[in-house]
C-alpha atoms as a PDB file:
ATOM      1  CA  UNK A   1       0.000   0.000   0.000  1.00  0.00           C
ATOM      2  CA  UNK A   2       3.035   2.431  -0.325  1.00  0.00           C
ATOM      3  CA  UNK A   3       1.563   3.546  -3.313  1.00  0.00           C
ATOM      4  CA  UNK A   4      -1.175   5.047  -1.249  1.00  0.00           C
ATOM      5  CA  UNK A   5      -0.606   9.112   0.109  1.00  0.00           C
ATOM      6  CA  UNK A   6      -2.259  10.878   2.371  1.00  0.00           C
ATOM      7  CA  UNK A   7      -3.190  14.238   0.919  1.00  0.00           C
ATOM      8  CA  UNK A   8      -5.678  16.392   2.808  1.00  0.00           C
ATOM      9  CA  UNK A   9      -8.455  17.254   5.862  1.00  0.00           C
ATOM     10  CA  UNK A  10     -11.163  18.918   4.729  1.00  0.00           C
ATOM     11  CA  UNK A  11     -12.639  21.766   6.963  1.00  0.00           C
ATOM     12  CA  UNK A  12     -15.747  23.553   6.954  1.00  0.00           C
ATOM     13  CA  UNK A  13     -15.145  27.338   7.399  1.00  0.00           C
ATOM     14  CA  UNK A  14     -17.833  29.835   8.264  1.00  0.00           C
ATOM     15  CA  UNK A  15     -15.296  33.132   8.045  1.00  0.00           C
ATOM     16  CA  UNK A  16     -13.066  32.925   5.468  1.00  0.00           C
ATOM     17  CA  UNK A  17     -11.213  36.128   6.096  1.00  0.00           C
ATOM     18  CA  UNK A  18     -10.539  35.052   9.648  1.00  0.00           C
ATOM     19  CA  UNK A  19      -9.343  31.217   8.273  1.00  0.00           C
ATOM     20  CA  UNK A  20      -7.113  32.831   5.879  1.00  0.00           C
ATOM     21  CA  UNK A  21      -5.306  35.063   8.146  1.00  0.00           C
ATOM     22  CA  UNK A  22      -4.787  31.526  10.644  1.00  0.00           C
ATOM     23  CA  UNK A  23      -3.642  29.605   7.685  1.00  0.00           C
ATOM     24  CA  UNK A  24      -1.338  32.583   6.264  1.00  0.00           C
ATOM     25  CA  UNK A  25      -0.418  34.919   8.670  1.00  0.00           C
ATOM     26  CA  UNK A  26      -0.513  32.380  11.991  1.00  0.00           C
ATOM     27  CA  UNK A  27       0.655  28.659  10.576  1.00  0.00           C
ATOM     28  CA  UNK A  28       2.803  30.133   7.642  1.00  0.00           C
ATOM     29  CA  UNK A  29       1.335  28.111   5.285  1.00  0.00           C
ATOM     30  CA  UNK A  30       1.003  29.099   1.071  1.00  0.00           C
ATOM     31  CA  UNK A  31      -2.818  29.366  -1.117  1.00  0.00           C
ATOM     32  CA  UNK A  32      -1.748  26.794  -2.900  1.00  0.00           C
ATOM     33  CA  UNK A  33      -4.977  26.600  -5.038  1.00  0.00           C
ATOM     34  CA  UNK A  34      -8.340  28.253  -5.073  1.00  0.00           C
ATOM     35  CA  UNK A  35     -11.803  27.269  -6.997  1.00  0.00           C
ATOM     36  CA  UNK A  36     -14.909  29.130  -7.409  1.00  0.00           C
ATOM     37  CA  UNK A  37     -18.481  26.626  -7.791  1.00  0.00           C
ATOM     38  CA  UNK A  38     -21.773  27.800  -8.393  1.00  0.00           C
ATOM     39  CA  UNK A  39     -23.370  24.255  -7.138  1.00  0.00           C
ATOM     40  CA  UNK A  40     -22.808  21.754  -4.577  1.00  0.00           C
ATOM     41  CA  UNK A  41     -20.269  18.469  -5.247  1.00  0.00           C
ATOM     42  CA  UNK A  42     -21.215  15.667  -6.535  1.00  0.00           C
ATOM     43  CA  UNK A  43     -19.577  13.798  -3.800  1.00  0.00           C
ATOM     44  CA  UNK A  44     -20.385  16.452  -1.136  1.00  0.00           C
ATOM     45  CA  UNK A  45     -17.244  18.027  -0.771  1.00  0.00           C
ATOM     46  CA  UNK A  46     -18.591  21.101   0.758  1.00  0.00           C
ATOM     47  CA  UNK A  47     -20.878  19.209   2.971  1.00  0.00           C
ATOM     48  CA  UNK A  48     -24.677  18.663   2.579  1.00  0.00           C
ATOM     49  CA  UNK A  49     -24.917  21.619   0.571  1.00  0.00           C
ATOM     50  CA  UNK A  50     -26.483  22.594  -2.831  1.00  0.00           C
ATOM     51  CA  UNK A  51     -25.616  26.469  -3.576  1.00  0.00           C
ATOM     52  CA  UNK A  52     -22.363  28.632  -4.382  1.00  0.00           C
ATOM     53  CA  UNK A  53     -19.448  27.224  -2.390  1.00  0.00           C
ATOM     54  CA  UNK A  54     -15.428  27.613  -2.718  1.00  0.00           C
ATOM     55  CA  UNK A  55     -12.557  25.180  -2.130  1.00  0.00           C
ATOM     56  CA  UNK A  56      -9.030  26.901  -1.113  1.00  0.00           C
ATOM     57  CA  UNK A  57      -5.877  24.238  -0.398  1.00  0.00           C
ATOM     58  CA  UNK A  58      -3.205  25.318   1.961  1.00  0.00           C
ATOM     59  CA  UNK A  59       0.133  23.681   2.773  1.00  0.00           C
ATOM     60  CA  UNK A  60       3.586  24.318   3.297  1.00  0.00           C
ATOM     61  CA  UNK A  61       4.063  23.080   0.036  1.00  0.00           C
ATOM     62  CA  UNK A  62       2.445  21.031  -2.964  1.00  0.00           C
ATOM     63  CA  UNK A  63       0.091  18.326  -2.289  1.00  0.00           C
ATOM     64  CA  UNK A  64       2.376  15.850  -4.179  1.00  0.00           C
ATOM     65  CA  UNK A  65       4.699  15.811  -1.009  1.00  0.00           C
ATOM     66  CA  UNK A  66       2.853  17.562   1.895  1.00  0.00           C
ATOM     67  CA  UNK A  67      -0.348  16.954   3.418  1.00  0.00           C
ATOM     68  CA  UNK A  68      -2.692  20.278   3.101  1.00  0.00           C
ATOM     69  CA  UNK A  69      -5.681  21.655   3.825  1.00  0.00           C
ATOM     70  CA  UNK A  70      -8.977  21.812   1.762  1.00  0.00           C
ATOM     71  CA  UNK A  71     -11.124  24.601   2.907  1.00  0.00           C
ATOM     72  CA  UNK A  72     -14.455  24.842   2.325  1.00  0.00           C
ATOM     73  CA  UNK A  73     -16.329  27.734   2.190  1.00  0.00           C
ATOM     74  CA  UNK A  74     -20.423  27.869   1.578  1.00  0.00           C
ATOM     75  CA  UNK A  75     -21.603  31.339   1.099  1.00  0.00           C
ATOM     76  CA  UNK A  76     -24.651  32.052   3.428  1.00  0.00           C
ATOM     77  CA  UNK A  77     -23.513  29.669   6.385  1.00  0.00           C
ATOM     78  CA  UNK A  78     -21.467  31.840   8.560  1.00  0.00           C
ATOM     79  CA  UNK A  79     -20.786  28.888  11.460  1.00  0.00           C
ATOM     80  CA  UNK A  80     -20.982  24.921  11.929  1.00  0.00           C
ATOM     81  CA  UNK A  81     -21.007  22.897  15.362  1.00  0.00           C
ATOM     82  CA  UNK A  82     -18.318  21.213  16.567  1.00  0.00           C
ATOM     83  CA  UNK A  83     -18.467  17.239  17.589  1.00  0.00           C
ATOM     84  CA  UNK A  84     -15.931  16.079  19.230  1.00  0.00           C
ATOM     85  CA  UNK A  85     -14.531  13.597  15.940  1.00  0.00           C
ATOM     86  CA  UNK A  86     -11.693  15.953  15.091  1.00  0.00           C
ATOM     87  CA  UNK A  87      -9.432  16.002  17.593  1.00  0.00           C
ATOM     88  CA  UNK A  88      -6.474  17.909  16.216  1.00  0.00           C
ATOM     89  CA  UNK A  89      -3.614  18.420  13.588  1.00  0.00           C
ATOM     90  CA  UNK A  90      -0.378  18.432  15.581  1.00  0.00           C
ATOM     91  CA  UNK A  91       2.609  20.077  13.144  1.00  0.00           C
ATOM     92  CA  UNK A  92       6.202  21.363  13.532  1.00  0.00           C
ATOM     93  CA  UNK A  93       7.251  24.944  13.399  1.00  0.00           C
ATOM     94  CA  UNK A  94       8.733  27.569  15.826  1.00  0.00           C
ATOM     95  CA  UNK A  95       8.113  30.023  13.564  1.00  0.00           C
ATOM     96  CA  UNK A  96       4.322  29.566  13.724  1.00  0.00           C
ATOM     97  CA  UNK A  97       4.269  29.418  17.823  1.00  0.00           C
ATOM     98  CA  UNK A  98       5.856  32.265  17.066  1.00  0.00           C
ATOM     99  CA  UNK A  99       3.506  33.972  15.017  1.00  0.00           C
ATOM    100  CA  UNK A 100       1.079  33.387  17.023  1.00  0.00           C
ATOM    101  CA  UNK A 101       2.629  35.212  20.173  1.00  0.00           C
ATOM    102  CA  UNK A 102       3.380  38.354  17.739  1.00  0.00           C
ATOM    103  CA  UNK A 103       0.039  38.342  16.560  1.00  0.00           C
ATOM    104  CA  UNK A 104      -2.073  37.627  19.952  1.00  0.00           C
ATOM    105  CA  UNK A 105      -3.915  34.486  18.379  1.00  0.00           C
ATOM    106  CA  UNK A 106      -4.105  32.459  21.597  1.00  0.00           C
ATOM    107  CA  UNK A 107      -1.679  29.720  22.665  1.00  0.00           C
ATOM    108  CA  UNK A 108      -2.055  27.080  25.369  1.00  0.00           C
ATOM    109  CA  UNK A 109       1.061  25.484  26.428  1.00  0.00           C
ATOM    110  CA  UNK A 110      -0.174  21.717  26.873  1.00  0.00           C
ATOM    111  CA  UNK A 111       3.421  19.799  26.795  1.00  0.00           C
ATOM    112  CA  UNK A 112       7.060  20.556  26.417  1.00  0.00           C
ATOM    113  CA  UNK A 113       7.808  22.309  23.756  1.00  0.00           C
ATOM    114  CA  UNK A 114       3.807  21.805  22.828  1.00  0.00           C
ATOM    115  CA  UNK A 115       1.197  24.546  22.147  1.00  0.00           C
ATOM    116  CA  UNK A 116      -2.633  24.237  21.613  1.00  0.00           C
ATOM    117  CA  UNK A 117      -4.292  26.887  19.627  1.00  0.00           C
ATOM    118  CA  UNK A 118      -7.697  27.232  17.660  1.00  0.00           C
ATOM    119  CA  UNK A 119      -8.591  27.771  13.992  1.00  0.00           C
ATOM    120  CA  UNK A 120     -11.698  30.029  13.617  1.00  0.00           C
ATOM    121  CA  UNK A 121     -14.397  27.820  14.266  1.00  0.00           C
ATOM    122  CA  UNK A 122     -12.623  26.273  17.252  1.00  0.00           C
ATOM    123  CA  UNK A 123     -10.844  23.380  15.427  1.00  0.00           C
ATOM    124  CA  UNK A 124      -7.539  21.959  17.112  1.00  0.00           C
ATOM    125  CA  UNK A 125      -4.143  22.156  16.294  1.00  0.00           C
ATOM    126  CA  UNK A 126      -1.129  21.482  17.968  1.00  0.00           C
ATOM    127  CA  UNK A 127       2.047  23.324  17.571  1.00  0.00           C
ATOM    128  CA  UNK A 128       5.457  21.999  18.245  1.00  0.00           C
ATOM    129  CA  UNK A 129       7.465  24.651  19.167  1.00  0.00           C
ATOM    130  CA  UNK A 130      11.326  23.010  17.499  1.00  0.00           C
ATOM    131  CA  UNK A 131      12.332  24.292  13.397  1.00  0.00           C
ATOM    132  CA  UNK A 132      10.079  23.727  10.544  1.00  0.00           C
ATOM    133  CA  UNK A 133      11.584  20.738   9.225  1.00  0.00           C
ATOM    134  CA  UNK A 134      12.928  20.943   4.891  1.00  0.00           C
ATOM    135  CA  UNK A 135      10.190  18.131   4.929  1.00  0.00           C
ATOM    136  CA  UNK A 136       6.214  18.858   5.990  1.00  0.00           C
ATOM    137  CA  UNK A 137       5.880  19.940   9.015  1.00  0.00           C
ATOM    138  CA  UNK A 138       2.384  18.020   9.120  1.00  0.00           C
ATOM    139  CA  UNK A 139       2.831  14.859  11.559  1.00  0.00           C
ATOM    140  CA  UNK A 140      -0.617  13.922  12.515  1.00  0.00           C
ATOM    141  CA  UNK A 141      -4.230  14.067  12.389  1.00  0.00           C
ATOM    142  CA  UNK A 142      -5.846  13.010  15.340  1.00  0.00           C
ATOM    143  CA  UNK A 143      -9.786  11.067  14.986  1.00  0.00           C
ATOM    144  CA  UNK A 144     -12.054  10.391  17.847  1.00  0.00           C
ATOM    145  CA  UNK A 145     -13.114   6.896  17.323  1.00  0.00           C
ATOM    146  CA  UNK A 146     -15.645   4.417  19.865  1.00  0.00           C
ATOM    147  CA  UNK A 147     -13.876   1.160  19.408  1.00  0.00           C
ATOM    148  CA  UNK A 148      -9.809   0.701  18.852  1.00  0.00           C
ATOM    149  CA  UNK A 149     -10.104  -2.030  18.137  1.00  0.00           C
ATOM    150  CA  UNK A 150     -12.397  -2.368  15.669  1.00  0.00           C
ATOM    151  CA  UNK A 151     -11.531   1.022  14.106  1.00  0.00           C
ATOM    152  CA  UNK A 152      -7.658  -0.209  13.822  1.00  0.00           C
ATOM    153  CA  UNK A 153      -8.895  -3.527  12.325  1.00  0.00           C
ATOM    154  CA  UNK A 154     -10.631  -1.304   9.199  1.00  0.00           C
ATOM    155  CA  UNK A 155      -8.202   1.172   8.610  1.00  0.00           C
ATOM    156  CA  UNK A 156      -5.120  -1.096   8.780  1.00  0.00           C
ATOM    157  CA  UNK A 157      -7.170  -4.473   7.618  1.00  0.00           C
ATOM    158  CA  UNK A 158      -9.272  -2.787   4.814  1.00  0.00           C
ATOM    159  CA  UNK A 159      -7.244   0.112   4.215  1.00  0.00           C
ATOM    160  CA  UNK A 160      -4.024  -0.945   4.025  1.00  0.00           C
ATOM    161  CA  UNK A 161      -2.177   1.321   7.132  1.00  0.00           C
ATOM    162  CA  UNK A 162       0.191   0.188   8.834  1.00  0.00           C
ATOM    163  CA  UNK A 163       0.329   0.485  12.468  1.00  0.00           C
ATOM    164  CA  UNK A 164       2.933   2.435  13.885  1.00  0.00           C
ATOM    165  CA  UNK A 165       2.602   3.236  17.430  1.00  0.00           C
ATOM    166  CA  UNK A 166       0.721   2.247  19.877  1.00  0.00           C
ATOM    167  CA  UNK A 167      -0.590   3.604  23.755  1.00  0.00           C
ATOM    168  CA  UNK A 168      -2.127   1.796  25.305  1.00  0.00           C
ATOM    169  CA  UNK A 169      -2.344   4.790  28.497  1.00  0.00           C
ATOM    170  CA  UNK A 170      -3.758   7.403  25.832  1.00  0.00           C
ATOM    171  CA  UNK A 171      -5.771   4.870  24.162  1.00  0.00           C
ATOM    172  CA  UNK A 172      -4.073   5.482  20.871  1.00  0.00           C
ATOM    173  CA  UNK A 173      -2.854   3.944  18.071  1.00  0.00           C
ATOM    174  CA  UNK A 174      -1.107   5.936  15.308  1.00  0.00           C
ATOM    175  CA  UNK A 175      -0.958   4.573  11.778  1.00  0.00           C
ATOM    176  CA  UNK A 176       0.238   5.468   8.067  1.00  0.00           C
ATOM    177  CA  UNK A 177       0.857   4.406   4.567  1.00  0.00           C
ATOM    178  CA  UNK A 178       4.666   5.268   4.753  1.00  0.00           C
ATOM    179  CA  UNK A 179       7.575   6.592   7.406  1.00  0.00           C
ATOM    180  CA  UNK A 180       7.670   9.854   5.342  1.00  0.00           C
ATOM    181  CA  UNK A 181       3.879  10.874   4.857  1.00  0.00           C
ATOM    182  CA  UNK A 182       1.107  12.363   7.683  1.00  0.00           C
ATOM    183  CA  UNK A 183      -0.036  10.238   9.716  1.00  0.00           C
ATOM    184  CA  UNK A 184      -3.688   9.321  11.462  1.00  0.00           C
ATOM    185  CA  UNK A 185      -3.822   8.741  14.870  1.00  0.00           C
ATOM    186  CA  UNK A 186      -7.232   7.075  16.065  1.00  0.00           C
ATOM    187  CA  UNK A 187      -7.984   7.925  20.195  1.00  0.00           C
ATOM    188  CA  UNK A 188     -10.882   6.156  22.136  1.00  0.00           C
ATOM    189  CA  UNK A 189     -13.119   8.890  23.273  1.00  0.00           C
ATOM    190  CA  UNK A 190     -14.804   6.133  25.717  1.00  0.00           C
ATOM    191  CA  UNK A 191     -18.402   6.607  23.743  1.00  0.00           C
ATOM    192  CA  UNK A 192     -20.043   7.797  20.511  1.00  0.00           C
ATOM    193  CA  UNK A 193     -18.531  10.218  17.987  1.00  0.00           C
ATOM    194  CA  UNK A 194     -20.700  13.300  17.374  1.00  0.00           C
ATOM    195  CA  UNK A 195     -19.781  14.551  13.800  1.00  0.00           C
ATOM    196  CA  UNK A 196     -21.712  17.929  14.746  1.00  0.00           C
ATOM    197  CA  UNK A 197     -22.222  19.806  11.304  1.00  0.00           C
ATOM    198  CA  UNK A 198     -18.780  20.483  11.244  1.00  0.00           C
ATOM    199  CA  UNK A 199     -17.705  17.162  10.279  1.00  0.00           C
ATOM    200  CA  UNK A 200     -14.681  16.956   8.086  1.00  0.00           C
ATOM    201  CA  UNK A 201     -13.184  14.613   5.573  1.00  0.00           C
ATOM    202  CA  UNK A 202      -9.479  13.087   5.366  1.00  0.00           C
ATOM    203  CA  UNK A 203      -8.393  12.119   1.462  1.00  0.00           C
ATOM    204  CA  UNK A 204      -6.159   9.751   0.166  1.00  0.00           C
ATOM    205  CA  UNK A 205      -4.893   8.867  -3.052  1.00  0.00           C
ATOM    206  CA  UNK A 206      -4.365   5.655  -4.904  1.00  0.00           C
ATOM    207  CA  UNK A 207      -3.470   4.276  -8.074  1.00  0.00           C
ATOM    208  CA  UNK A 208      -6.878   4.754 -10.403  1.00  0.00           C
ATOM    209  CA  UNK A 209      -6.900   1.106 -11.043  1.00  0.00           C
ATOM    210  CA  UNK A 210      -7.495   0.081  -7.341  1.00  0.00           C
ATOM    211  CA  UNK A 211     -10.705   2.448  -6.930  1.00  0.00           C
ATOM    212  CA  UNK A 212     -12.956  -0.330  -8.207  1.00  0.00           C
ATOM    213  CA  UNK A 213     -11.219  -2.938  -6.240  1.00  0.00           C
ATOM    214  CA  UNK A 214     -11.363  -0.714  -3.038  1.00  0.00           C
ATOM    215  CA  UNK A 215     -15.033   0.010  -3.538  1.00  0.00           C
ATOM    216  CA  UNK A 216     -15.710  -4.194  -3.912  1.00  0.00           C
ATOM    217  CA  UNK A 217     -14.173  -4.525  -0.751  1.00  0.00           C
ATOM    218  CA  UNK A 218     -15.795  -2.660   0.921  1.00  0.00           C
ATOM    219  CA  UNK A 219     -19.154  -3.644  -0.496  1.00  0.00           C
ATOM    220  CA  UNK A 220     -18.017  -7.482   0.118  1.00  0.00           C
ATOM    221  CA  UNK A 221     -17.358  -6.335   4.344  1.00  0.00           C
ATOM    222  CA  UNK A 222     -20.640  -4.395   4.245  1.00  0.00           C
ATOM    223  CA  UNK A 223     -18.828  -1.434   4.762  1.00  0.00           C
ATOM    224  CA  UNK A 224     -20.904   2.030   4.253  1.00  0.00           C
ATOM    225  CA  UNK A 225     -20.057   3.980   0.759  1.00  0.00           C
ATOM    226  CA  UNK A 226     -21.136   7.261   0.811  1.00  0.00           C
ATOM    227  CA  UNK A 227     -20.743   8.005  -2.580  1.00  0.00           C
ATOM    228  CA  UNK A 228     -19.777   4.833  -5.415  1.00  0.00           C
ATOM    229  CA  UNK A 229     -17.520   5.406  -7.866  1.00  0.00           C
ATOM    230  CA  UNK A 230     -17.926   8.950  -9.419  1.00  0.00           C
ATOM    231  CA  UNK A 231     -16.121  11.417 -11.558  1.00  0.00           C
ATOM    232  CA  UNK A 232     -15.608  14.577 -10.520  1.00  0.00           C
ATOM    233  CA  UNK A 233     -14.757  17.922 -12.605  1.00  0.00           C
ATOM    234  CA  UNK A 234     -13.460  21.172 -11.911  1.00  0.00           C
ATOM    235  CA  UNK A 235     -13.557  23.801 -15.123  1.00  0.00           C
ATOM    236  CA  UNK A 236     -10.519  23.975 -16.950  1.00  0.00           C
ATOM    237  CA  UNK A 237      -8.416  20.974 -14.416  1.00  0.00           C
ATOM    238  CA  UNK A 238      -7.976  17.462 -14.547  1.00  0.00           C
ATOM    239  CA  UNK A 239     -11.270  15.631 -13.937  1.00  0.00           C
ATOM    240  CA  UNK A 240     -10.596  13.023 -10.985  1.00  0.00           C
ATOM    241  CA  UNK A 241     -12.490   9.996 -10.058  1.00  0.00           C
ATOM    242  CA  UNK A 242     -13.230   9.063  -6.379  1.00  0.00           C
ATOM    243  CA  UNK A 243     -14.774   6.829  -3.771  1.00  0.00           C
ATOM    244  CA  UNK A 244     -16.171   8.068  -0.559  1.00  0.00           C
ATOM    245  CA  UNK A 245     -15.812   5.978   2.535  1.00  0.00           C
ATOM    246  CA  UNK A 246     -17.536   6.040   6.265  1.00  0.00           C
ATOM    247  CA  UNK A 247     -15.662   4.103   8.547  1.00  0.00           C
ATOM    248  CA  UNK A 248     -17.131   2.409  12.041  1.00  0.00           C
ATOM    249  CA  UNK A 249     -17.991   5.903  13.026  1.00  0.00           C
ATOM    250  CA  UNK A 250     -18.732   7.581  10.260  1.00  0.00           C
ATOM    251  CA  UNK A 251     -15.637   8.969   9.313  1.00  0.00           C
ATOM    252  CA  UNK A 252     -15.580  10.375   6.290  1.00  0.00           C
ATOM    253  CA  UNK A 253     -12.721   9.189   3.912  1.00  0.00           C
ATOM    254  CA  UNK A 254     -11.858   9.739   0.110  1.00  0.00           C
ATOM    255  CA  UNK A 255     -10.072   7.773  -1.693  1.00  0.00           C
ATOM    256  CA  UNK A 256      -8.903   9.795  -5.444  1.00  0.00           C
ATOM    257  CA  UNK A 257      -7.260   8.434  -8.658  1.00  0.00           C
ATOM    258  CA  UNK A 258      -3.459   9.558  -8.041  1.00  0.00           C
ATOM    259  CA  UNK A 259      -2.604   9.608 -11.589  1.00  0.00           C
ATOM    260  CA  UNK A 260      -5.369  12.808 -12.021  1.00  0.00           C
ATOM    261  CA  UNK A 261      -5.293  14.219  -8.982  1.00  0.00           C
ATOM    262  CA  UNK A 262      -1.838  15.064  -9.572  1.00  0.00           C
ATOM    263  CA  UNK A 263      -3.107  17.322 -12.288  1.00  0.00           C
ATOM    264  CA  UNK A 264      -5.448  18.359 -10.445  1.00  0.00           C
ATOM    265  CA  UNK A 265      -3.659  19.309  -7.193  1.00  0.00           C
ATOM    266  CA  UNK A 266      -0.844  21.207  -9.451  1.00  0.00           C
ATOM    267  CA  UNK A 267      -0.317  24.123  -7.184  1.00  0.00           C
ATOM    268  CA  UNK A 268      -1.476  27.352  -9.101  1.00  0.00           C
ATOM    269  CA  UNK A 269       0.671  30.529  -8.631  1.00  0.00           C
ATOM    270  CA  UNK A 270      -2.588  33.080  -8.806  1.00  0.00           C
ATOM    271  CA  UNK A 271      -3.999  30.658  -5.892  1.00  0.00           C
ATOM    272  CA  UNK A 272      -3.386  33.909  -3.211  1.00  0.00           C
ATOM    273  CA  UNK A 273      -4.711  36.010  -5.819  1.00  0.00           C
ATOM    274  CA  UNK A 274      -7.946  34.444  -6.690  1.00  0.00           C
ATOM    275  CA  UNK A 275      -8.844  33.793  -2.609  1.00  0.00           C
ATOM    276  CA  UNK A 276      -8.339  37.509  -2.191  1.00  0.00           C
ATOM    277  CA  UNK A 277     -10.173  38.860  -5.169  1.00  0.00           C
ATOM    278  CA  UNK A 278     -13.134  36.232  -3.914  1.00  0.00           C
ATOM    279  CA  UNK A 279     -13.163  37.522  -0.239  1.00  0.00           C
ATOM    280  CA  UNK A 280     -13.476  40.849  -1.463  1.00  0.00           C
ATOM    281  CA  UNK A 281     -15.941  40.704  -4.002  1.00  0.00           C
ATOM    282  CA  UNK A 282     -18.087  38.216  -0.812  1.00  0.00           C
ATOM    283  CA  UNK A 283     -20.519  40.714  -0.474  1.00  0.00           C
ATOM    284  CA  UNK A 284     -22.937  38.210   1.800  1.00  0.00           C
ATOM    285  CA  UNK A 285     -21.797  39.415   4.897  1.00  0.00           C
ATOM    286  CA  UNK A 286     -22.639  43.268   4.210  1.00  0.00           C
ATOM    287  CA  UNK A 287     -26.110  41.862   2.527  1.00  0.00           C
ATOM    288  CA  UNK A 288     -27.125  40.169   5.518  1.00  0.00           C
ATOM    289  CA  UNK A 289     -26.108  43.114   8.152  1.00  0.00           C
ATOM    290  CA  UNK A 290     -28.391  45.586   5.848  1.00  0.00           C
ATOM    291  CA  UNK A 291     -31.274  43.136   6.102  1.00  0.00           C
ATOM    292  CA  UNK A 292     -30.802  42.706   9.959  1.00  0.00           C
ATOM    293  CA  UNK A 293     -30.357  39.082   9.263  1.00  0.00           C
ATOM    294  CA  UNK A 294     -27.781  36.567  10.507  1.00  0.00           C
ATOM    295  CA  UNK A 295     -26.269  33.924   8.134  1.00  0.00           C
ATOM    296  CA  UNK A 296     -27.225  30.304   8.841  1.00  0.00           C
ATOM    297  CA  UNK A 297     -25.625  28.457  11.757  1.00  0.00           C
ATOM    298  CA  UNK A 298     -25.546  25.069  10.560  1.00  0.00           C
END
């Protein structure tokens, strides 16, 4: 399963002025690529949603050798509720921590050398306060899950992950395709995982040719598929083909053709550009102030 990458988490965003200065100005990361849709996904990308919605991917570097984050933006809902299935993206970089301090975002030191601080919309991440390595700085995504044991069984049994690391104090286990790439660490919460509306989505890529074979699989275990095969296009990109996943707790998980999503994923030097020009010409905010109205809490 080497061939197999991890690529990106996809988070719902409610303020995407405030997101962009975290992602920028706070974590250091690059726009690596920004889209525009006038309808919902096909494969519900931007959640349960049907009208205008935009996708932004940021990283400290391409999405051929770093794992990013897809943004998701759907004009008219201005906040989602948290569960508690995301528990965190831990990376590496002093220079972020600090960031932070020079900016006033707030920090919480929870370890040594280890700093908790919030995206806008109260989503997790962990900063270790040592260099930004040459490499990504992305270690780990952290997923509330009910059952270890069962959850390990699908993700390294059906999936193809190796396991890593376990603890058996924290109730973890921490798994990945390869040494080199981001890896997913699973923690027992002790009870049910509440997606909220805020629910994300972690992506993976794999050789085209094993999307069908993945998909029979999981049909054969009576695992849940959100969304069979499908192809997906983006105007003027690489069209991609993908199968959605739910795993014992409804996890959601996509699993892309590499061999287009390379294409597709090309980073795109007016990506910084193109967010800007979009947040500026968002007008939604102003329209709902002058009608006394508040956007839609999902």
């Amino acid at each position: 399963m080497a061939l197999r990458r991890a690529l990106h988490f996809v988070f719902k965003v409610g303020d995407r002025t405030k997101t962009a200065t975290f992602y920028r100005d706070v974590l250091g990361m690059k726009i690596l690529r920004h889209e525009e849709f006038e309808e919902g996904c096909k494969a519900t990308c931007n959640g349960p949603y049907d009208g205008k919605w935009s996708k932004t991917m940021v990283g400290f570097g391409p999405e051929d050798d770093h794992f990013v984050a897809e943004l998701t933006y759907n004009y008219g809902v201005g906040e989602y509720q948290l569960g508690n299935d995301f528990l965190g993206l831990t990376l590496q970089s002093s220079q972020a921590v600090n960031n932070a301090k020079r900016l006033g975002w707030p920090l919480t030191e929870v370890g040594d050398a280890l700093y908790l601080t919030k995206a806008p919309g109260g989503y997790p991440f962990y900063l270790v306060d040592k260099p930004q390595p040459s490499s990504d700085p992305v270690q780990k995504v952290c997923l509330g899950v009910s059952d270890l044991q069962k959850s390990t069984h699908y993700w390294s049994s059906l999936l193809g992950m190796k396991v890593m690391d376990t603890n058996e104090e924290k109730k973890t286990v921490l798994m990945g395709f390869t040494d080199t790439q981001c890896k997913l660490e699973l923690q027992d919460i002790g009870g049910a995982v509440d997606h909220g509306t805020a629910f994300g989505r972690i992506a993976f890529s794999c050789p085209r040719e094993q999307l069908p074979d993945l998909e029979a699989l999981m049909k054969k275990e009576t695992q849940r598929i959100l969304t069979p095969l499908v192809s997906l296009d983006t105007p003027g990109k690489a069209t991609v083909e993908v199968v959605i996943l739910a795993d014992p707790d409804g996890h959601e998980i996509c699993f892309v053709g590499d061999e287009a999503f390379r294409q597709l994923s090309a980073v795109d030097p007016k990506g910084n550009e193109l967010l800007d020009k979009a947040m500026a010409e968002d007008k939604s905010d102003e329209w709902f102030a002058k009608h006394n109205k508040q956007k839609a809490a999902a």
